[in-house]
C-alpha atoms as a PDB file:
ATOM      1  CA  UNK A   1       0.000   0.000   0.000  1.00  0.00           C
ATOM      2  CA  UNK A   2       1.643   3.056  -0.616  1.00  0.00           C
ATOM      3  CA  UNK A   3       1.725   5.770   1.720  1.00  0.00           C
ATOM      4  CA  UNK A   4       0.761   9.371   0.652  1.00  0.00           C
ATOM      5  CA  UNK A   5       0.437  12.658   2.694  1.00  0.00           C
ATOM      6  CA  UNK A   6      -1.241  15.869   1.446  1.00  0.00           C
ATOM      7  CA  UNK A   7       0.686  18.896  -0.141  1.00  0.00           C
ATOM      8  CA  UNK A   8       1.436  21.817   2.541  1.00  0.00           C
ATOM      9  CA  UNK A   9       0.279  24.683   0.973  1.00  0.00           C
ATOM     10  CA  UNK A  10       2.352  28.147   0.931  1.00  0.00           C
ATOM     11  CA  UNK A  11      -0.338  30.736   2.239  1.00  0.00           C
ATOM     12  CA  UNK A  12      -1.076  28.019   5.388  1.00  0.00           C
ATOM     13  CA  UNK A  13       2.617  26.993   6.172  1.00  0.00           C
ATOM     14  CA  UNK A  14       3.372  29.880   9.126  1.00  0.00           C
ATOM     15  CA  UNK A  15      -0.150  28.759  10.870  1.00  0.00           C
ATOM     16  CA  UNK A  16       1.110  24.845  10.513  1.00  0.00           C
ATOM     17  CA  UNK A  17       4.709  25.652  11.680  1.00  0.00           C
ATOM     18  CA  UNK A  18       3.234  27.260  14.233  1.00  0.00           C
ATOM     19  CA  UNK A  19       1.459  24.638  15.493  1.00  0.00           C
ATOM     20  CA  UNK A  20       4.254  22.343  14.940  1.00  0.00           C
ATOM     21  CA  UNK A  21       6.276  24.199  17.139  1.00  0.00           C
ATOM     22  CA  UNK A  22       4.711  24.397  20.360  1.00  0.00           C
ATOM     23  CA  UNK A  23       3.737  20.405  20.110  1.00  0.00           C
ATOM     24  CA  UNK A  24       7.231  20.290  19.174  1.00  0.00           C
ATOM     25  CA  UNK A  25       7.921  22.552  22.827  1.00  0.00           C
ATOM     26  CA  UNK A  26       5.749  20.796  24.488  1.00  0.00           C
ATOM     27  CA  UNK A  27       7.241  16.725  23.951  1.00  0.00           C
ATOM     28  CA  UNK A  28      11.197  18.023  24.446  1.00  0.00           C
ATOM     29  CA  UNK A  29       9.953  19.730  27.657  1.00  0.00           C
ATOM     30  CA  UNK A  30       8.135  16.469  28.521  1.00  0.00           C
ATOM     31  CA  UNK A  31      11.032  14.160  27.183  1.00  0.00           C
ATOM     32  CA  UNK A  32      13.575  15.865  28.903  1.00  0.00           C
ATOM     33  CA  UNK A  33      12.041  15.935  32.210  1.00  0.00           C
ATOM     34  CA  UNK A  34      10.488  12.153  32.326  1.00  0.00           C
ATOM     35  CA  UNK A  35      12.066   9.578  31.213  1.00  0.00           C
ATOM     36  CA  UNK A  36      11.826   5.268  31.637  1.00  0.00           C
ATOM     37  CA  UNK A  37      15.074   4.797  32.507  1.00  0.00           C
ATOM     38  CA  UNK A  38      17.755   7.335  34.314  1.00  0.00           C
ATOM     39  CA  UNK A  39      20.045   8.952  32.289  1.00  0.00           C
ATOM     40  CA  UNK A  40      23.361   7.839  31.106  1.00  0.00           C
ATOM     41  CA  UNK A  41      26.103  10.103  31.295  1.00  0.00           C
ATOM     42  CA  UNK A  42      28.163   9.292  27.734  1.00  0.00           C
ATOM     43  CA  UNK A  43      32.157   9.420  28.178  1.00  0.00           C
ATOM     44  CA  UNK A  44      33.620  11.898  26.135  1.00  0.00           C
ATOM     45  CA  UNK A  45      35.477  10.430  22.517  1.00  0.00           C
ATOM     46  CA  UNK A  46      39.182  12.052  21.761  1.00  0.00           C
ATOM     47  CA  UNK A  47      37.410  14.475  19.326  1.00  0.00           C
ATOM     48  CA  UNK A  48      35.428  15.410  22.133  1.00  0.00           C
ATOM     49  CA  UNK A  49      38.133  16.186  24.634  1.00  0.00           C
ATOM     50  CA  UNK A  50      40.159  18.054  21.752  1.00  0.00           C
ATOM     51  CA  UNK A  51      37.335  19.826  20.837  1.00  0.00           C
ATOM     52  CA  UNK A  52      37.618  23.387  23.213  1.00  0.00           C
ATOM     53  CA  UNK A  53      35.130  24.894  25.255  1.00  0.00           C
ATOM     54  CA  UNK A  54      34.164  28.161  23.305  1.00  0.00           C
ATOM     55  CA  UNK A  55      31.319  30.195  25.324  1.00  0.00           C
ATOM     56  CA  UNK A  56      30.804  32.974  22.272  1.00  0.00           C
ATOM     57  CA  UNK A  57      29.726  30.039  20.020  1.00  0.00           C
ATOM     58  CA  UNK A  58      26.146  30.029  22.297  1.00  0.00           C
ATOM     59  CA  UNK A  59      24.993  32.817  19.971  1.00  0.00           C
ATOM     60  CA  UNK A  60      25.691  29.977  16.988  1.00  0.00           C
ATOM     61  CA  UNK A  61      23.753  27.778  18.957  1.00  0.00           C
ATOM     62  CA  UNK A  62      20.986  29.652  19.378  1.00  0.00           C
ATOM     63  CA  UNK A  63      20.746  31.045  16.068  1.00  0.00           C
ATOM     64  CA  UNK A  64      19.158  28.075  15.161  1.00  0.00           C
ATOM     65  CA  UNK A  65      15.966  29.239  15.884  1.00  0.00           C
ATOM     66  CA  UNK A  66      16.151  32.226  13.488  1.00  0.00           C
ATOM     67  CA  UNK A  67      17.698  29.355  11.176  1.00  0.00           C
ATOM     68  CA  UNK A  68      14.844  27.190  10.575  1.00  0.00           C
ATOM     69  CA  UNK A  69      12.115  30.265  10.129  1.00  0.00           C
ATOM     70  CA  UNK A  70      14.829  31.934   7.583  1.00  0.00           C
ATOM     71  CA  UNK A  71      14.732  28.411   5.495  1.00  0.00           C
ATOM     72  CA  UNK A  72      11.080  27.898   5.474  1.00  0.00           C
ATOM     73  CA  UNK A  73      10.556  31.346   4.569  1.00  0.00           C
ATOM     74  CA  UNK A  74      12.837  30.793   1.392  1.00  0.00           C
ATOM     75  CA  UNK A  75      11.109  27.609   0.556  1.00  0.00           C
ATOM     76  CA  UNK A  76       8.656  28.445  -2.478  1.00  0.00           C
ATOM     77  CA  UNK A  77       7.542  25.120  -3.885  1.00  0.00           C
ATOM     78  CA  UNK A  78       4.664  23.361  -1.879  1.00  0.00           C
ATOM     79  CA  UNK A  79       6.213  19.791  -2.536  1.00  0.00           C
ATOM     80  CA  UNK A  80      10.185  20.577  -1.446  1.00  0.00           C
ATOM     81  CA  UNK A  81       8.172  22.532   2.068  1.00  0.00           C
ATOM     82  CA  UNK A  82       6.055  20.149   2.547  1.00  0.00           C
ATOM     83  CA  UNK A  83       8.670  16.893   2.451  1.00  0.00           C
ATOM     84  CA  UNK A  84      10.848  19.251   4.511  1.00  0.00           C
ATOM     85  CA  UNK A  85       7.996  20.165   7.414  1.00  0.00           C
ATOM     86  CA  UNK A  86       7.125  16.215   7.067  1.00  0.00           C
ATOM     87  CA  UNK A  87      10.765  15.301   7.572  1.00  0.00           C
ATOM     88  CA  UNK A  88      11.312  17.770  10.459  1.00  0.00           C
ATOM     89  CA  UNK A  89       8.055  16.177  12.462  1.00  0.00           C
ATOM     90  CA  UNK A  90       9.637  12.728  11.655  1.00  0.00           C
ATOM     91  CA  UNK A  91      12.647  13.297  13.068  1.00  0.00           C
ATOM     92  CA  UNK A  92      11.791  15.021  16.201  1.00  0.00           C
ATOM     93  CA  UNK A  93       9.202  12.173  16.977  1.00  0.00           C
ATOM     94  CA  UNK A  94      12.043   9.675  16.463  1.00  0.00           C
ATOM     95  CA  UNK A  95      14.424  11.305  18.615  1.00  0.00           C
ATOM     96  CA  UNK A  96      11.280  11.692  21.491  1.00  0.00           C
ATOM     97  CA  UNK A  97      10.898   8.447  21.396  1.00  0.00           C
ATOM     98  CA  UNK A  98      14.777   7.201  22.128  1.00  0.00           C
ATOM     99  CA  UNK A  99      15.108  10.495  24.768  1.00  0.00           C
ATOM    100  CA  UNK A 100      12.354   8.785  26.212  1.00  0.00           C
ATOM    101  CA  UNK A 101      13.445   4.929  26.316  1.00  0.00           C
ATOM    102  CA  UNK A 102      17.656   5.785  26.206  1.00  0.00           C
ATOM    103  CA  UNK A 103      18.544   9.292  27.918  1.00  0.00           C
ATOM    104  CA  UNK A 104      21.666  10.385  27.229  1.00  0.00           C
ATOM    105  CA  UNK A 105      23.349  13.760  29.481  1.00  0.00           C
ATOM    106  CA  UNK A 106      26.392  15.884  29.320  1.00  0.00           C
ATOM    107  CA  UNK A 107      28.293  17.498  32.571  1.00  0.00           C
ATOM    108  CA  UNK A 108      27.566  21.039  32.547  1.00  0.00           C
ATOM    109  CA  UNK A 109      30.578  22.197  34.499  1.00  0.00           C
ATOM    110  CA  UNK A 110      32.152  24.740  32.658  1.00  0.00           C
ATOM    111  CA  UNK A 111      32.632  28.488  33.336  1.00  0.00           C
ATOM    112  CA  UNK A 112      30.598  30.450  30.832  1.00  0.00           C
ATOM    113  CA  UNK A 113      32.403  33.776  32.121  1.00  0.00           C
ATOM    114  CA  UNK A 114      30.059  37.073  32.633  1.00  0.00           C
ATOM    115  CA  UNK A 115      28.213  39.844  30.640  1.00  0.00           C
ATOM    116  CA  UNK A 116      25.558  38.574  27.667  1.00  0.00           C
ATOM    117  CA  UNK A 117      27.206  35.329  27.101  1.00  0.00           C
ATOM    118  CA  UNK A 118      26.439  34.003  30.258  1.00  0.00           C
ATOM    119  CA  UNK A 119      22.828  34.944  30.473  1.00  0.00           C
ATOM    120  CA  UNK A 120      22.613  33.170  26.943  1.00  0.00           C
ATOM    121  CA  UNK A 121      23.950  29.455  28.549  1.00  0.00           C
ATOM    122  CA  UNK A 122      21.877  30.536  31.891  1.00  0.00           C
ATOM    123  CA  UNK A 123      18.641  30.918  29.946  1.00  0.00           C
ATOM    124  CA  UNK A 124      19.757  27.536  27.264  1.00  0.00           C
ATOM    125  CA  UNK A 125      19.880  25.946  30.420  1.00  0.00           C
ATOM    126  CA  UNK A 126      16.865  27.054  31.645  1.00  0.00           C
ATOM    127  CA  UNK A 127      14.570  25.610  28.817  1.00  0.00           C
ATOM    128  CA  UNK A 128      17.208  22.751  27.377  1.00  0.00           C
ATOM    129  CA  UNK A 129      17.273  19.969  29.149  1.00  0.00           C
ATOM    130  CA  UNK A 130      20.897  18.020  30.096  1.00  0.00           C
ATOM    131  CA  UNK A 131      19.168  14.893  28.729  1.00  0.00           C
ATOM    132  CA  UNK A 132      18.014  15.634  25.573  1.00  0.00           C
ATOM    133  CA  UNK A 133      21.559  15.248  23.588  1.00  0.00           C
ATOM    134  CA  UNK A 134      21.261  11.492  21.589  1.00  0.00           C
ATOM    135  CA  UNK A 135      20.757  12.244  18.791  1.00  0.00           C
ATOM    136  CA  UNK A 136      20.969  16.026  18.103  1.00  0.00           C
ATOM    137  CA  UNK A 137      18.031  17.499  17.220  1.00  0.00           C
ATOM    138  CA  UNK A 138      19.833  20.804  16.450  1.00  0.00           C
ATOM    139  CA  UNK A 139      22.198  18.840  13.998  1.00  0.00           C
ATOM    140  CA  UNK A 140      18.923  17.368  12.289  1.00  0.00           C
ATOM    141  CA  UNK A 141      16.593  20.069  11.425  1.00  0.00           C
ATOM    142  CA  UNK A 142      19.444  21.888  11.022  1.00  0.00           C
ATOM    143  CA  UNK A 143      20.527  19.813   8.191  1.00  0.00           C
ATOM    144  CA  UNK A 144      17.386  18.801   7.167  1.00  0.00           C
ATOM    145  CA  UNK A 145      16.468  22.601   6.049  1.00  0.00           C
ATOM    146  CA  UNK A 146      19.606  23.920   4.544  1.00  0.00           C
ATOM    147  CA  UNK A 147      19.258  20.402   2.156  1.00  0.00           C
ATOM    148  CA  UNK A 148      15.584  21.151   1.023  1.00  0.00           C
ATOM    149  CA  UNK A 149      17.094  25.170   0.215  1.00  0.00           C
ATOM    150  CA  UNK A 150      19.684  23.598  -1.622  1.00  0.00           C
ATOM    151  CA  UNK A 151      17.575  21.730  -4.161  1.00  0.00           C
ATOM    152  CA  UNK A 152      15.262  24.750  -4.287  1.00  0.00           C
ATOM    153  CA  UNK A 153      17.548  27.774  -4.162  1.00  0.00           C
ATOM    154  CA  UNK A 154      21.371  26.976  -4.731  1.00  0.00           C
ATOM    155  CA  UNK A 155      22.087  30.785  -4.619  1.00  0.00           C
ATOM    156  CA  UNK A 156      20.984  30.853  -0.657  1.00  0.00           C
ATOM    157  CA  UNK A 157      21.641  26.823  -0.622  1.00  0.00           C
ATOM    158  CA  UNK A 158      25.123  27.198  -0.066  1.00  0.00           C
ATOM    159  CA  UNK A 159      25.206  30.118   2.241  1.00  0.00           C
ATOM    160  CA  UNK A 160      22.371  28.339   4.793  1.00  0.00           C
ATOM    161  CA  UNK A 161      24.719  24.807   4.352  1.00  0.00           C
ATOM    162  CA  UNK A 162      27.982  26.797   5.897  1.00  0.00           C
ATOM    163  CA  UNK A 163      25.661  28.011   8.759  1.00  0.00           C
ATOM    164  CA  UNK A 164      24.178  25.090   9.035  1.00  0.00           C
ATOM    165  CA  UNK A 165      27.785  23.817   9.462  1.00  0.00           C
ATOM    166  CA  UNK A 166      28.351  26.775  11.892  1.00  0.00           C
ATOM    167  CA  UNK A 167      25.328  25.219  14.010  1.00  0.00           C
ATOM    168  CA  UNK A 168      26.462  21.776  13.828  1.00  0.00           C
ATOM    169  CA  UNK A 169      30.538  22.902  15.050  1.00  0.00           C
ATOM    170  CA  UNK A 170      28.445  25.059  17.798  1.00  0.00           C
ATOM    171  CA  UNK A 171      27.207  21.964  19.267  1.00  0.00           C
ATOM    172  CA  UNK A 172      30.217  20.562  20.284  1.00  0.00           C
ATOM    173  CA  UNK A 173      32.276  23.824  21.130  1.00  0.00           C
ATOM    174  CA  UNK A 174      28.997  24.672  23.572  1.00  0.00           C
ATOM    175  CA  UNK A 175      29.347  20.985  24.970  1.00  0.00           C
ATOM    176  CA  UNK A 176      25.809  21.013  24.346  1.00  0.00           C
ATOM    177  CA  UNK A 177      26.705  17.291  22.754  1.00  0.00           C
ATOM    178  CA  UNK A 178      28.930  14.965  21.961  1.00  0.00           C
ATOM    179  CA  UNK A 179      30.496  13.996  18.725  1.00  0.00           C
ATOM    180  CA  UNK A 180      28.918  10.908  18.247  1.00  0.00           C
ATOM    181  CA  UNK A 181      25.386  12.861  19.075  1.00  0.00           C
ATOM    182  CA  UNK A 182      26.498  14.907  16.208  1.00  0.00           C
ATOM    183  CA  UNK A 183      26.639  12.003  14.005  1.00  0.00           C
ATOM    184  CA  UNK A 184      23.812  10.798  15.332  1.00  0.00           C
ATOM    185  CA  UNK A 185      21.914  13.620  14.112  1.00  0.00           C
ATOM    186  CA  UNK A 186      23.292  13.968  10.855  1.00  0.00           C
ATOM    187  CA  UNK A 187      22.286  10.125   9.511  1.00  0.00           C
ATOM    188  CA  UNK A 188      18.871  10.906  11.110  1.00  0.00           C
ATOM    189  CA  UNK A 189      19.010  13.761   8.476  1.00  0.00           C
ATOM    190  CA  UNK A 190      19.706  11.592   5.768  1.00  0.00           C
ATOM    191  CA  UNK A 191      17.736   9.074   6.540  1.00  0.00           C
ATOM    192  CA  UNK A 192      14.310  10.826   6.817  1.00  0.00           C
ATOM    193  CA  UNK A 193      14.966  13.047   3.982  1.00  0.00           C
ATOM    194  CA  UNK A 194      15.616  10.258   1.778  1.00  0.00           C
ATOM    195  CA  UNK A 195      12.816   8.865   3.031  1.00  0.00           C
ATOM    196  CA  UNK A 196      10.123  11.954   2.661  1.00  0.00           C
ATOM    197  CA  UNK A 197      11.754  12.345  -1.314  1.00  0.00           C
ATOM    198  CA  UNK A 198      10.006   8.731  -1.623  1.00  0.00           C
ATOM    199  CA  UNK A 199       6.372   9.706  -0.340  1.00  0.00           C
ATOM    200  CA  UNK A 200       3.907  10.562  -3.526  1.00  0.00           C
ATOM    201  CA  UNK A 201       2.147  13.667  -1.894  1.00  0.00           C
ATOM    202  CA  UNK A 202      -1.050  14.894  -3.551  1.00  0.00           C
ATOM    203  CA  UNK A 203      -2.230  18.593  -3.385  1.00  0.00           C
ATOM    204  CA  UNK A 204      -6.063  18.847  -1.746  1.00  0.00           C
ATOM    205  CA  UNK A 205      -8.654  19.550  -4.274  1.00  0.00           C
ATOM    206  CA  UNK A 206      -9.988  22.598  -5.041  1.00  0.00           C
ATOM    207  CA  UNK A 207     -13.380  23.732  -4.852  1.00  0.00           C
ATOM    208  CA  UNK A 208     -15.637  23.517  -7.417  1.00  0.00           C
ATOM    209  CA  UNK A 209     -16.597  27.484  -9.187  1.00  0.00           C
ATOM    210  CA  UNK A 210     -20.440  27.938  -7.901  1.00  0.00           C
END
């Protein structure tokens, strides 16, 4: 049987993203705070103990909110949006489910200094759970988007891949996550976009003139 989802279209995707977005605040909040089994506290790889502490790269981090929007706001064709949108709710349901059944945490011992900087990791670790780090959503959706503006727009394709790079270096200089999180969260990227590129999607119909 094959398996086929309707078309997003343009002039509703802010009111679905929307929507998307506080279910998607709502489960992380949930996941990170209640989970089946207690967390596991990864040991660091060598690339993980070279990699240095670098407390400016928060604003990288946290640029990926402005990240996604600026994608989906470039996105013009229904189909490339809508396998994106379906790809990013794919992914983050996936990673629910294993913060949920395998928690993985990082030590958050380091000295973020003083001044702007520090607010920024104070308020990250307000909302962003320690738990939440296999595999990295950030890396993901991250990914996910800058692909889908690629095959659309290769003029802004390029620039939103070497942020998206930016975002997924952030990661580990924030200790946010581990390297193998990282990787983690890039073959999640792969794998569902791959996967959304095979789904036949079908526009809804339009009404009939009176």
């Amino acid at each position: 049987m094959q398996f086929i989802l309707p078309v997003i279209p343009q002039k509703k995707k802010w009111l679905i993203v929307a929507a998307g977005y506080i279910v998607f605040c709502l489960l992380y909040t949930l996941t990170g705070n209640f989970h089946l089994t207690t967390p596991t506290q990864l040991a660091p790889s060598v690339i993980d103990e070279k990699t240095p502490f670098l407390a400016w790269t928060v604003w990288i981090y946290n640029s990926q909110f402005f990240f996604l929007a600026f994608n989906i706001y470039l996105m013009r064709e229904p189909r490339n949006l809508s396998r994106t949108l379906y790809a990013m709710a794919s992914v983050s349901l996936f990673s629910f489910c294993i913060f949920a059944i395998y928690p993985t945490s990082l030590p958050r011992d380091f000295a973020t200094g003083d001044g702007l900087t520090a607010t920024a990791f104070q308020s990250l670790y307000a909302i962003d759970s320690s738990a939440n780090c296999f595999p990295s959503l950030h890396v993901a959706l991250a990914w996910i988007a800058a692909i889908a503006v690629l095959n659309e727009r290769k003029s802004f394709g390029f620039v939103v891949c070497f942020w998206a790079m930016l975002i997924t270096l952030s990661t580990m200089t924030t200790k946010q996550h581990y390297f193998i999180d990282v990787i983690a969260g890039l073959v999640l990227a792969a794998l569902f976009t791959v996967l959304l590129a095979r789904i036949e999607l079908t526009a809804t119909a339009s009404p009939k003139p009176g």
